[in-house]
Protein backbone atom coordinates (compact mmCIF):
# COMPACT_ATOMS: atom_id res chain seq x y z
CA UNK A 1 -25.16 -2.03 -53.29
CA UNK A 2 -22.50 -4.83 -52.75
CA UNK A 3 -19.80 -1.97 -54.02
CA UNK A 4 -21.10 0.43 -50.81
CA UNK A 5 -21.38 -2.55 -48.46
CA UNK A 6 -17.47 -3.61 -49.07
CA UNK A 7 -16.45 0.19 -49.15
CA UNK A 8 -18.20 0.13 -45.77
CA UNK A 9 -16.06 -2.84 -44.69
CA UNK A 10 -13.01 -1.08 -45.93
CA UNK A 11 -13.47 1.88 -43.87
CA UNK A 12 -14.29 -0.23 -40.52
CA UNK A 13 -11.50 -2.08 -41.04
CA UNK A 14 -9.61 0.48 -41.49
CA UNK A 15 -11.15 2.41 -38.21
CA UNK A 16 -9.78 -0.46 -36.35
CA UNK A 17 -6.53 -0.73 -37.52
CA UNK A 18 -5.62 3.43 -36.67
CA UNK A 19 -7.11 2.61 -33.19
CA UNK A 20 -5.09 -0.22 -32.87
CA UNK A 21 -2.12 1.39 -34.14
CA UNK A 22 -2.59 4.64 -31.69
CA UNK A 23 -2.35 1.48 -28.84
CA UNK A 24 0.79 0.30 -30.09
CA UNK A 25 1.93 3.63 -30.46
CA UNK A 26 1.66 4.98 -27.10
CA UNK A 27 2.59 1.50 -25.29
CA UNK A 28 5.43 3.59 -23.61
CA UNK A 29 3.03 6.04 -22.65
CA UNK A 30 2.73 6.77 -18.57
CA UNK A 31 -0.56 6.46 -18.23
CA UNK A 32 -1.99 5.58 -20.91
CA UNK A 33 -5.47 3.85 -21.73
CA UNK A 34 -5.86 1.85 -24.96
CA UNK A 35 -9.14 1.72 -26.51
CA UNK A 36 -11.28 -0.61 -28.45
CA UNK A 37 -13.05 0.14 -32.10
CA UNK A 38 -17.15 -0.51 -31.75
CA UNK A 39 -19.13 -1.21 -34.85
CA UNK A 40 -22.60 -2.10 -35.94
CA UNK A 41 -24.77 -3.24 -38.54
CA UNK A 42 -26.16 -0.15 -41.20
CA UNK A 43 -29.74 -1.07 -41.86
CA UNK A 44 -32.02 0.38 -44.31
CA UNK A 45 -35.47 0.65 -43.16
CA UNK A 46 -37.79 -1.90 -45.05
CA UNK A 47 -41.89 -1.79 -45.11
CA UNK A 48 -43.58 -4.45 -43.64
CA UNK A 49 -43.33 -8.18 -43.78
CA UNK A 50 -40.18 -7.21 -45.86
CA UNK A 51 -37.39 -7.62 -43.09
CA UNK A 52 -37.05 -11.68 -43.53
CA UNK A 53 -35.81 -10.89 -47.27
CA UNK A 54 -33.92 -7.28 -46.59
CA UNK A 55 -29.92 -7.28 -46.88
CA UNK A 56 -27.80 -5.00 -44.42
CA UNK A 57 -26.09 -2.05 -46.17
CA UNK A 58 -22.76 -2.40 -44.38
CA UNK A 59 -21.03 -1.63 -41.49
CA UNK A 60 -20.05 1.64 -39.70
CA UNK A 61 -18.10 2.95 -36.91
CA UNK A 62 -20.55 3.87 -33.70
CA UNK A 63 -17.74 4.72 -31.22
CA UNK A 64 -14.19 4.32 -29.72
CA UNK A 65 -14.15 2.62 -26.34
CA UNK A 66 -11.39 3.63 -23.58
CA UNK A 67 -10.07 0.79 -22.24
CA UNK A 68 -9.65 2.02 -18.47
CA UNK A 69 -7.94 -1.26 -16.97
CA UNK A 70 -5.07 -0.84 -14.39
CA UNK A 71 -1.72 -0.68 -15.92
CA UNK A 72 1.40 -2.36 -14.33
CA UNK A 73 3.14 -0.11 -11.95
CA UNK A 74 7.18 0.63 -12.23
CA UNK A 75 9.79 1.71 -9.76
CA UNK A 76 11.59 4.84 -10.47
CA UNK A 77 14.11 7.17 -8.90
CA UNK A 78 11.49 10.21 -9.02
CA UNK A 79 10.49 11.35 -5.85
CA UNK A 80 7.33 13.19 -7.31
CA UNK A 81 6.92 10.38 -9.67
CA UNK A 82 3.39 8.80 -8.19
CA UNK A 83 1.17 5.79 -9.83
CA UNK A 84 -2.54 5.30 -8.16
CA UNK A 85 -3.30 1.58 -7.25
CA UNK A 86 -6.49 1.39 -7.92
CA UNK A 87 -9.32 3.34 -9.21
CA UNK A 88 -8.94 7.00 -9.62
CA UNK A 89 -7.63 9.87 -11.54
CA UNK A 90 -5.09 12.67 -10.38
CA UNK A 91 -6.26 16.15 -10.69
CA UNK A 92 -4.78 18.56 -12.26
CA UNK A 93 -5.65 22.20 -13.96
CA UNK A 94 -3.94 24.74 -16.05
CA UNK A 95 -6.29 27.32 -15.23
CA UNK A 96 -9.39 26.90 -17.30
CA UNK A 97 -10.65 24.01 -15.31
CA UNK A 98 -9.87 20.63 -13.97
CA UNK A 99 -8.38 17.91 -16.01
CA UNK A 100 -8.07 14.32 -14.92
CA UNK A 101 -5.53 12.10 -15.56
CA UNK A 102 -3.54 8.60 -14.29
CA UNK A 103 -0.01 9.74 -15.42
CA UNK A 104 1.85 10.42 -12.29
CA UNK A 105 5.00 11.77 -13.74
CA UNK A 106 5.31 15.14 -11.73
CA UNK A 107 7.94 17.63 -11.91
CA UNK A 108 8.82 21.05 -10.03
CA UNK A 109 8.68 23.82 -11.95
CA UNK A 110 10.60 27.37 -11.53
CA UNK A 111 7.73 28.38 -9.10
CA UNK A 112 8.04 25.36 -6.82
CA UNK A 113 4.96 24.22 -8.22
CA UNK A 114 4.16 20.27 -8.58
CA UNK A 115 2.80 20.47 -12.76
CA UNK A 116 1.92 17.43 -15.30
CA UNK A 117 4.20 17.35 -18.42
CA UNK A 118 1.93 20.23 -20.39
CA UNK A 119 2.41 22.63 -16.83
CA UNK A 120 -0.94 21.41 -15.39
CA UNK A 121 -0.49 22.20 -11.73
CA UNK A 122 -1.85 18.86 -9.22
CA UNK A 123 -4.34 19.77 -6.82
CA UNK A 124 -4.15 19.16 -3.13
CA UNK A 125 -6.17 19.56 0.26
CA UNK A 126 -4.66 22.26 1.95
CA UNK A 127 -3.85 21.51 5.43
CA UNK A 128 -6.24 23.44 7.93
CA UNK A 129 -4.10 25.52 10.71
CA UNK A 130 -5.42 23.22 13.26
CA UNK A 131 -4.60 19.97 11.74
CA UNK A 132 -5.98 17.57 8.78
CA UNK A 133 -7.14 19.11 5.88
CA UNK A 134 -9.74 20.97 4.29
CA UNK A 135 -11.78 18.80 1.56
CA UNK A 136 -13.90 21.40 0.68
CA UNK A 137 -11.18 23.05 -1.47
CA UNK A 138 -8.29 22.66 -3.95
CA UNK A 139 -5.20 24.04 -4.15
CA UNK A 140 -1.81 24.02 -6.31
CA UNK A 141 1.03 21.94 -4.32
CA UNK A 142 3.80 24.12 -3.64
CA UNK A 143 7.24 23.15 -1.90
CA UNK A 144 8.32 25.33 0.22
CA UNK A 145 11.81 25.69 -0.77
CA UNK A 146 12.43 28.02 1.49
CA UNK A 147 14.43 27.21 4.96
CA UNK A 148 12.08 25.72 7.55
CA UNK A 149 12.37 28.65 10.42
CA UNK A 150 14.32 28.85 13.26
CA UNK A 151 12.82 27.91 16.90
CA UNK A 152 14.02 29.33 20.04
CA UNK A 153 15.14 27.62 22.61
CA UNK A 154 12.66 27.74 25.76
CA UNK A 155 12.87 24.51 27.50
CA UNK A 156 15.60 22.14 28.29
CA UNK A 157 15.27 18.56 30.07
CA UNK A 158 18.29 17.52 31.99
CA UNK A 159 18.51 13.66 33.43
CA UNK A 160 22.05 13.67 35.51
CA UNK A 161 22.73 12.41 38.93
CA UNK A 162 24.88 13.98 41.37
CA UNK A 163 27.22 12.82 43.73
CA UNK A 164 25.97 13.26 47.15
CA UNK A 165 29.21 12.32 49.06
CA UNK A 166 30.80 15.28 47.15
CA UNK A 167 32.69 17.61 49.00
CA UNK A 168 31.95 21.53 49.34
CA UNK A 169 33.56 23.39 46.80
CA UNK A 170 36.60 25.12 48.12
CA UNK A 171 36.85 28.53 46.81
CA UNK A 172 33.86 30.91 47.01
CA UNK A 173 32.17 32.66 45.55
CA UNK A 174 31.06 30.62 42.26
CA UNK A 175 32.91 31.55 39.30
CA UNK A 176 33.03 29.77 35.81
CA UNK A 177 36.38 30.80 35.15
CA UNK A 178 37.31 28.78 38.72
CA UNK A 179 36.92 25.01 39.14
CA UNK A 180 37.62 24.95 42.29
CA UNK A 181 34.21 26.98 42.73
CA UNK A 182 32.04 24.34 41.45
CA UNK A 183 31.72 20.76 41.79
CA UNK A 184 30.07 19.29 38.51
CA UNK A 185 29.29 20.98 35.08
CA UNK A 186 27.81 19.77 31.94
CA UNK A 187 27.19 21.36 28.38
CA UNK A 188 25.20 21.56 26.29
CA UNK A 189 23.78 23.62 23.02
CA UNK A 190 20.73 25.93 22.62
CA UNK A 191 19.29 28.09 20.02
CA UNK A 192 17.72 31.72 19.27
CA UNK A 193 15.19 33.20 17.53
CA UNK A 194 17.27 33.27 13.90
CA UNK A 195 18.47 29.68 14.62
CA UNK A 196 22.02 30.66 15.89
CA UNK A 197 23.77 27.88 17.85
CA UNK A 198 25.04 28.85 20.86
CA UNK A 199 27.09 27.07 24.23
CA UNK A 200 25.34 26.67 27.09
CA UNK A 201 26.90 25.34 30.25
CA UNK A 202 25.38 24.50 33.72
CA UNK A 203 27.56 24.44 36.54
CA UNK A 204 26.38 22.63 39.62
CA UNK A 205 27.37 23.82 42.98
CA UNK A 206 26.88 21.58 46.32
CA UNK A 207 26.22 23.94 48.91
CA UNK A 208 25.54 21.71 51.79
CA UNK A 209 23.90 18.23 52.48
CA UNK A 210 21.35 17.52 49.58
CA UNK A 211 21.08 20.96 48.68
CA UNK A 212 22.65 22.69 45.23
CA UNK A 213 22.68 25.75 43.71
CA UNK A 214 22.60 25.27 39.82
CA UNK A 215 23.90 27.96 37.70
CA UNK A 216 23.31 28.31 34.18
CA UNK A 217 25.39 30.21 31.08
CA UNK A 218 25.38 31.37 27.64
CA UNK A 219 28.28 31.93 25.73
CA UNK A 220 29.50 32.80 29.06
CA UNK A 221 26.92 35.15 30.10
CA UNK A 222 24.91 34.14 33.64
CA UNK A 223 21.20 32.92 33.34
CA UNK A 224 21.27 32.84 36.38
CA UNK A 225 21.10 30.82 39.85
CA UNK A 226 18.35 27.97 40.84
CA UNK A 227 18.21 26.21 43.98
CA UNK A 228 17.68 22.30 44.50
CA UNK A 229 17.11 20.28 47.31
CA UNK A 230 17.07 16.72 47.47
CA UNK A 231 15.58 14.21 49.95
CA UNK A 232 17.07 11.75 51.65
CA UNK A 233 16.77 9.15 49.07
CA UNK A 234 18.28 11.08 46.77
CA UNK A 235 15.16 12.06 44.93
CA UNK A 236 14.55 15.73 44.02
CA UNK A 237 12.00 17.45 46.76
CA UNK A 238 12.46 21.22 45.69
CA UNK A 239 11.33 23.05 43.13
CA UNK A 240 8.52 19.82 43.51
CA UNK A 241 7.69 20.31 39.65
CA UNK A 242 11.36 19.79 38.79
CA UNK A 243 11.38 23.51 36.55
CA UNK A 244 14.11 25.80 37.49
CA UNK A 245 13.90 29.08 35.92
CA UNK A 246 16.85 31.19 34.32
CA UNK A 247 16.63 34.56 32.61
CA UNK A 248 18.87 34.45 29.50
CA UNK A 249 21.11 37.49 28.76
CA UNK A 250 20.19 38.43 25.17
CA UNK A 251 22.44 37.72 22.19
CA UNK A 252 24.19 40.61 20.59
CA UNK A 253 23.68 39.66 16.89
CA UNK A 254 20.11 40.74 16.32
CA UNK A 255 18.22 37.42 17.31
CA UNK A 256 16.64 36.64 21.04
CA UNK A 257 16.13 34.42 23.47
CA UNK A 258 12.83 33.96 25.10
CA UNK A 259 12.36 35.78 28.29
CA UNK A 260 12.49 33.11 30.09
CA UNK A 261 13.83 29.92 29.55
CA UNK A 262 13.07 26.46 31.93
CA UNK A 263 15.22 24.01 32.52
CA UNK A 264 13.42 20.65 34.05
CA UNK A 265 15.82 18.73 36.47
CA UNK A 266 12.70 16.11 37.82
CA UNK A 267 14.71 13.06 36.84
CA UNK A 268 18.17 14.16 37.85
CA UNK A 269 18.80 12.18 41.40
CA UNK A 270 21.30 12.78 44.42
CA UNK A 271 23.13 9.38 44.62
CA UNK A 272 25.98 7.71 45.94
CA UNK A 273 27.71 7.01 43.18
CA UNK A 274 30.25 9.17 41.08
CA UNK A 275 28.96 12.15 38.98
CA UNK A 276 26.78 11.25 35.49
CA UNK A 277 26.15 13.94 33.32
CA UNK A 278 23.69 12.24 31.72
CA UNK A 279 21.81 13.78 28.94
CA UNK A 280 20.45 17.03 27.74
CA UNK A 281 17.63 17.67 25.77
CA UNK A 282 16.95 21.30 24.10
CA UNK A 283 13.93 21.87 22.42
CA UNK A 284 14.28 24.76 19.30
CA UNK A 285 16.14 24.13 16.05
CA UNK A 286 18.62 25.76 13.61
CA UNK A 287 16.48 27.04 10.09
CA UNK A 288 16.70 24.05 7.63
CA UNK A 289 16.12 23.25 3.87
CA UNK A 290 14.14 21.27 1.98
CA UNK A 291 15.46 17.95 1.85
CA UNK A 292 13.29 15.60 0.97
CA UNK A 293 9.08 15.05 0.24
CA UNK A 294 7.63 12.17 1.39
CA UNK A 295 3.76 11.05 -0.12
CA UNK A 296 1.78 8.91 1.84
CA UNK A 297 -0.35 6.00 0.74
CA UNK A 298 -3.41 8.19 1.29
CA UNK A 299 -1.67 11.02 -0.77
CA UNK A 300 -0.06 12.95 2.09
CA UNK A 301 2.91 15.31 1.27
CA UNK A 302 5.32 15.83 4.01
CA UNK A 303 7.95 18.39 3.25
CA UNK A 304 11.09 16.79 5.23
CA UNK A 305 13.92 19.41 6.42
CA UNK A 306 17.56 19.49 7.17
CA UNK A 307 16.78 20.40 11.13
CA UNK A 308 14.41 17.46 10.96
CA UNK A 309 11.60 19.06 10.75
CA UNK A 310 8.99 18.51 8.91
CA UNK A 311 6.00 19.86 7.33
CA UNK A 312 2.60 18.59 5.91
CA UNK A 313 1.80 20.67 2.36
CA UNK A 314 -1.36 19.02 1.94
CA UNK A 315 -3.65 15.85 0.61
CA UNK A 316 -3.32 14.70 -3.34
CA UNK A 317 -7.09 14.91 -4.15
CA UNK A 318 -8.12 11.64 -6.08
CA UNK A 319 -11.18 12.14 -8.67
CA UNK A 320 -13.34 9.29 -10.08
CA UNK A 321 -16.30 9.17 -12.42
CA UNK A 322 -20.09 7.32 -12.23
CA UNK A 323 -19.42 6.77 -15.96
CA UNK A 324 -15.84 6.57 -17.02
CA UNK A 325 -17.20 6.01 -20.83
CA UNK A 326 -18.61 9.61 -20.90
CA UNK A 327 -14.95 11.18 -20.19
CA UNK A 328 -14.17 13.24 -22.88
CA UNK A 329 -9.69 12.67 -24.34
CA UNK A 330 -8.32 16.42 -24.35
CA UNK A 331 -4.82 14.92 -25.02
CA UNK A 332 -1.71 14.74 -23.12
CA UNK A 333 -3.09 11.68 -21.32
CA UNK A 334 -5.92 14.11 -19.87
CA UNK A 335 -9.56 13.55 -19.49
CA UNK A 336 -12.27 16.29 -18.67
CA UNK A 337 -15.65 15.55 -17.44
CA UNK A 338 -19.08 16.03 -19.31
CA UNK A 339 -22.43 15.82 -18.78
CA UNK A 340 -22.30 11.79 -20.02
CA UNK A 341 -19.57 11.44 -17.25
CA UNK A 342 -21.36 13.23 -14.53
CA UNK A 343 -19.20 15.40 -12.24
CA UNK A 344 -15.73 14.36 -10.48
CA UNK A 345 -16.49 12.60 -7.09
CA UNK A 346 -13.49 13.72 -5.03
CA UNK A 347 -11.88 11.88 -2.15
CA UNK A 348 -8.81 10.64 -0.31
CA UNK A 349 -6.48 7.57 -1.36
CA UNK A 350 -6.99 4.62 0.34
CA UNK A 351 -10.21 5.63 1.53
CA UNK A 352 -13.90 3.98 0.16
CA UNK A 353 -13.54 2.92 -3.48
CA UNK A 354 -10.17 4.90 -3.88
CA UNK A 355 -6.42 3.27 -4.55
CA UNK A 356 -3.92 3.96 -3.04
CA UNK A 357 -1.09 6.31 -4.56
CA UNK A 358 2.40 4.86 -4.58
CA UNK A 359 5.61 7.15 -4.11
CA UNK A 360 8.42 6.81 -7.00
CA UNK A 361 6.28 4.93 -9.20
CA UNK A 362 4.73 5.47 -12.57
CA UNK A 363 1.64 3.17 -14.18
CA UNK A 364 2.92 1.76 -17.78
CA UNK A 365 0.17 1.77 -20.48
CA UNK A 366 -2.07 -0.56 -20.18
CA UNK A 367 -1.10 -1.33 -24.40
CA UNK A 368 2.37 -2.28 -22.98
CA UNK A 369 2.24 -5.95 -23.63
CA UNK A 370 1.63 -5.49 -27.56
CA UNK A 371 0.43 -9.27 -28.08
CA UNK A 372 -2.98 -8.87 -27.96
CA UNK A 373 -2.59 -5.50 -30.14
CA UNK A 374 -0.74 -7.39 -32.63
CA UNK A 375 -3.50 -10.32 -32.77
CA UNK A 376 -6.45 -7.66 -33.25
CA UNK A 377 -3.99 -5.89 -36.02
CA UNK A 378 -3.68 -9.32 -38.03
CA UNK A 379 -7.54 -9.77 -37.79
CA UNK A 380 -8.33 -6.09 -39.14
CA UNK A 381 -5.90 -6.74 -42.02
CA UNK A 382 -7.58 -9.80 -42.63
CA UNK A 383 -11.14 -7.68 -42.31
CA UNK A 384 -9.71 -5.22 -44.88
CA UNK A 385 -8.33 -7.84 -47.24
CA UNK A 386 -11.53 -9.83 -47.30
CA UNK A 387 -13.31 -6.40 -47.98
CA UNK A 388 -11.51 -5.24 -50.63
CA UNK A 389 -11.27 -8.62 -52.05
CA UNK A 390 -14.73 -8.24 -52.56
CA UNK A 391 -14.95 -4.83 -53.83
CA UNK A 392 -12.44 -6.42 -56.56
CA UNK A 393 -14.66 -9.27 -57.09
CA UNK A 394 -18.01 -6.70 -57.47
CA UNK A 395 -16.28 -4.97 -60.04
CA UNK A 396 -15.07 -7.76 -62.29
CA UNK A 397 -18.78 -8.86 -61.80
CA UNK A 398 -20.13 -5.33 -62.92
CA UNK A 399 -17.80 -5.14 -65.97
CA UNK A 400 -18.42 -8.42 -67.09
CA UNK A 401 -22.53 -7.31 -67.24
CA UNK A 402 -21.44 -4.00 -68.53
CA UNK A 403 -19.72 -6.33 -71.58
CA UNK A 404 -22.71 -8.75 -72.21
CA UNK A 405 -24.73 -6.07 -72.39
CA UNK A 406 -22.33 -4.01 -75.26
CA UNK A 407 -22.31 -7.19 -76.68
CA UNK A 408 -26.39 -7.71 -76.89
């Protein structure tokens, strides 16, 4: 019996020193969880009133505990490197279900797709067409490497002041080509439809005392003529909304211009002071590409463009577990739920009993400090040396009885 209880002792020593070496092992592993060898006491059923006098037979293995403790977190340069600060799990799937798992170190793939290391793609909240997002689905997070479109130009907002001791212009009629026709201009640069830039140029023409005729052209095609009348405090009176309207002449290289396009004058002023041009403000933008992706705190991912627009591509989803113990390894620092887990309890980073998810950085393994691996590593050793001390001891006891009795 003594031979089976120190083989016993062997192989749980033994147990603990492979789980303690796959911690050391993967203590450069993103992501990683170490885990703890559980034992306990093998016990041979004894009749009754026998217990007080009946020897254990050993000890055996009853499970491997994951260690699920927070890792340190670690800058990097990765801009779809992410760590979670707290509790949760990124979610990822490969197409035969979701996976779980607290390595953040995402790449792009040929697709545009955000994957894990084995091509898991992460899921994501897609963003509803009327803003936020829709948690009541997942999705695979695509950039959209394509160019952000092109917007038209439709409005402009001009703040300018002109001078109302100005004279009348001396030649007539108005002609861009003439300055003599006009008495202020000012420039300026709008878009169409495929994102063209083009020159736009308004040419301001006093036609008597605080009134103006405003003329407006593109690439040095008329818009058209507005009228403006100012009061006697130089404010402007007429049209009362500010809004002057011009009809654009259409560009000849395929794109357009909207049908109309407004160009607000309310806080341009009639005073007595020289000519300011001011500033000019076009809505609409050139096409752009992707520049740059920002991720939120709470797991937003804003797609950032060259025109400076931007995009939101939806919400990292963020999993976590009523029993973390019942999560069952699949490998590649992944963890799949089972029926001892329960089923993933989704939500949003930074919100209830979720961490937050940090941008460009990754969470070490929480083995990475190797001390207190290398302290349970010297006690196994000492575990399996005591065993098979014993085993060596049982034997020379066996073969000396074996001798007495050859000798009887």
């Amino acid at each position: 019996m003594a031979l089976n209880q120190a083989l016993s002792g062997i192989n749980a020593a033994e147990s603990q020193l492979n789980v303690i070496s796959n911690n050391i092992a993967n203590a450069g592993t993103v992501g990683f969880k170490g885990s703890t060898a559980q034992f306990a006491e093998v016990y041979a059923v004894t009749g009754l009133n026998l217990s007080s006098t009946a020897v254990g037979s050993g000890a055996e293995l009853t499970g491997v505990e994951q260690q699920f403790g927070q890792g340190n977190l670690e800058t990097t340069d990765g801009s779809l490197d992410m760590a979670i600060s707290g509790n949760g799990f990124f979610v990822v799937n490969s197409g035969s279900g979701n996976q779980y798992t607290r390595d953040g170190a995402f790449t792009e793939n040929a697709d545009n797709y955000v994957v894990d290391s084995s091509g898991g793609y992460l899921q994501v909240y897609p963003p509803n067409g009327n803003g936020g997002f829709n948690t009541s689905t997942l999705s695979n997070l695509q950039l959209n490497a394509a160019q952000s479109a092109a917007t038209p130009t439709s409005a402009i907002t001009i703040t300018s002041n002109l001078p109302s001791g100005a004279a009348l212009p001396t030649d007539t009629p108005f002609s861009p080509t003439d300055a003599n026709s006009y008495t202020n201009s000012s420039g300026f640069n709008v878009y169409d439809s495929q994102g063209g830039t083009h020159d736009a140029t308004i040419y301001y023409v006093k036609t008597g005392n605080n009134t103006w005729n405003a003329n407006l052209y593109i690439d040095g095609n008329s818009a058209g003529t507005a009228a403006m009348t100012f009061n006697s405090a130089g404010q402007l009176q007429t049209p009362a909304d500010g809004n002057l309207t011009f009809t654009p002449t259409q560009p000849t290289n395929g794109a357009t211009f909207p049908a109309t396009m407004t160009v607000n004058m309310a806080n341009t002023t009639q005073f007595g002071t020289a000519y300011a041009p001011g500033t000019a403000n076009a809505n609409g933008n050139a096409a752009g590409v992707l520049q740059n992706v920002e991720i939120g705190t709470d797991g937003i991912v804003t797609a950032i463009y060259s025109n400076n627009q931007t995009t939101q591509l939806g919400q990292i989803a963020v999993a976590n577990f009523s029993n973390l113990q019942g999560l069952q390894q699949v490998g590649n620092n992944n963890w799949v739920a089972t029926q001892s887990s329960g089923i993933a309890v989704m939500g949003s980073a930074g919100a209830g009993q979720y961490g937050n998810i940090e941008q460009g950085q990754l969470e070490t393994s929480n083995t990475s400090d190797t001390t207190a691996q290398l302290v349970d590593m010297i006690q196994a050793q000492q575990n399996y040396e005591a065993n098979s001390q014993m085993l060596g001891t049982v034997s020379s006891l066996d073969q000396s009885l074996f001798q007495a009795v050859d000798r009887g």
